[in-house]
Protein backbone atom coordinates (compact mmCIF):
# COMPACT_ATOMS: atom_id res chain seq x y z
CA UNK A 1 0.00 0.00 0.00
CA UNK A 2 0.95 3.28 -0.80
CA UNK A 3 1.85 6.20 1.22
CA UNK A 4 -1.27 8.27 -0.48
CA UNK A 5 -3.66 5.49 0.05
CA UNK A 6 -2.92 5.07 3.93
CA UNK A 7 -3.37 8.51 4.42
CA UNK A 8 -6.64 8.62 2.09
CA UNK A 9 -7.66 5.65 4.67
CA UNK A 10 -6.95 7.21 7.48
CA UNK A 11 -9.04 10.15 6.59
CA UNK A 12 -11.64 8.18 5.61
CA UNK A 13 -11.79 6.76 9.27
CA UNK A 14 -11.51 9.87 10.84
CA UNK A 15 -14.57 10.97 9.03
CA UNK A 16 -16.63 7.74 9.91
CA UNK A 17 -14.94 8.51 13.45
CA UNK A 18 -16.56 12.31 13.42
CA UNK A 19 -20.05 11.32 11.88
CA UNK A 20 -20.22 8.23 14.86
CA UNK A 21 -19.46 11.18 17.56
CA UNK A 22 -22.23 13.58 16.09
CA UNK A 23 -24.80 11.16 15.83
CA UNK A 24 -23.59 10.33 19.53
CA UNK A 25 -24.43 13.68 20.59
CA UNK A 26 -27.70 13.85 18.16
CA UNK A 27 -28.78 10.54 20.22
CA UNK A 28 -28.03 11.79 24.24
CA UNK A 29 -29.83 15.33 23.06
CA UNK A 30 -32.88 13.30 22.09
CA UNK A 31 -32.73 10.59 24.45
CA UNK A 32 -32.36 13.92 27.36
CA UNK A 33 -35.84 14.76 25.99
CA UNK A 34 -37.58 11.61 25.91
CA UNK A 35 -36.37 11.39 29.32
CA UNK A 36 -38.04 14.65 30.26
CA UNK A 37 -40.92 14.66 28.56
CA UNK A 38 -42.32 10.68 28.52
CA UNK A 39 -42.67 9.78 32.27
CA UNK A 40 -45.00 13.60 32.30
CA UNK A 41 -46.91 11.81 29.66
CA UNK A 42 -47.06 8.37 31.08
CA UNK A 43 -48.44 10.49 34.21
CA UNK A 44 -51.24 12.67 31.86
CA UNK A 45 -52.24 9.50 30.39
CA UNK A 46 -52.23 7.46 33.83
CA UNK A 47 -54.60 10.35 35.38
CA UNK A 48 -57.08 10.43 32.24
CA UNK A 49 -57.85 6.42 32.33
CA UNK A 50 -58.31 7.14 36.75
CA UNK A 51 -60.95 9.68 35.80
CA UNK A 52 -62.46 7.56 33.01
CA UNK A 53 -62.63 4.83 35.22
CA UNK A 54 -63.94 6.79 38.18
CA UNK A 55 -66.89 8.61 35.88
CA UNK A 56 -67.91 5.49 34.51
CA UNK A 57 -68.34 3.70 38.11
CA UNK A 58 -70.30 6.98 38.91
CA UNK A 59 -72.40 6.51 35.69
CA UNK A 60 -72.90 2.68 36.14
CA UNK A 61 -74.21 3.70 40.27
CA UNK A 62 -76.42 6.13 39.15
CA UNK A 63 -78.39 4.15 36.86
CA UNK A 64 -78.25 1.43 39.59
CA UNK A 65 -80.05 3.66 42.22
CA UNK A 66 -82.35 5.31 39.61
């Protein structure tokens, strides 16, 4: 191997080596969000199917005692 094509290697590594570091940093800046954002709307959807629940219980005793 040439002295050219080493070095055109070498480049081409670091360049696979920079893309795999800013996807890297693409993924923990997206990952940081899903973090903040999912358990809130694991919470939101947890407190919608309690009131569901709850208004149909109320629904299903009020026809009962009427």
């Amino acid at each position: 191997m040439t002295d050219e094509q080493i070095e055109m290697l070498c480049k081409a590594i670091d360049n696979i080596t920079n893309a795999l570091n800013t996807n890297n940093a693409t993924l923990e800046t997206i990952l940081g969000h899903y973090n903040g954002i999912v358990p809130q709307m694991r919470e939101n959807v947890d407190r919608a199917n309690r009131f569901g629940r709850e208004a149909e219980t109320n629904e299903v005793d009020n026809a009962v005692a009427n």
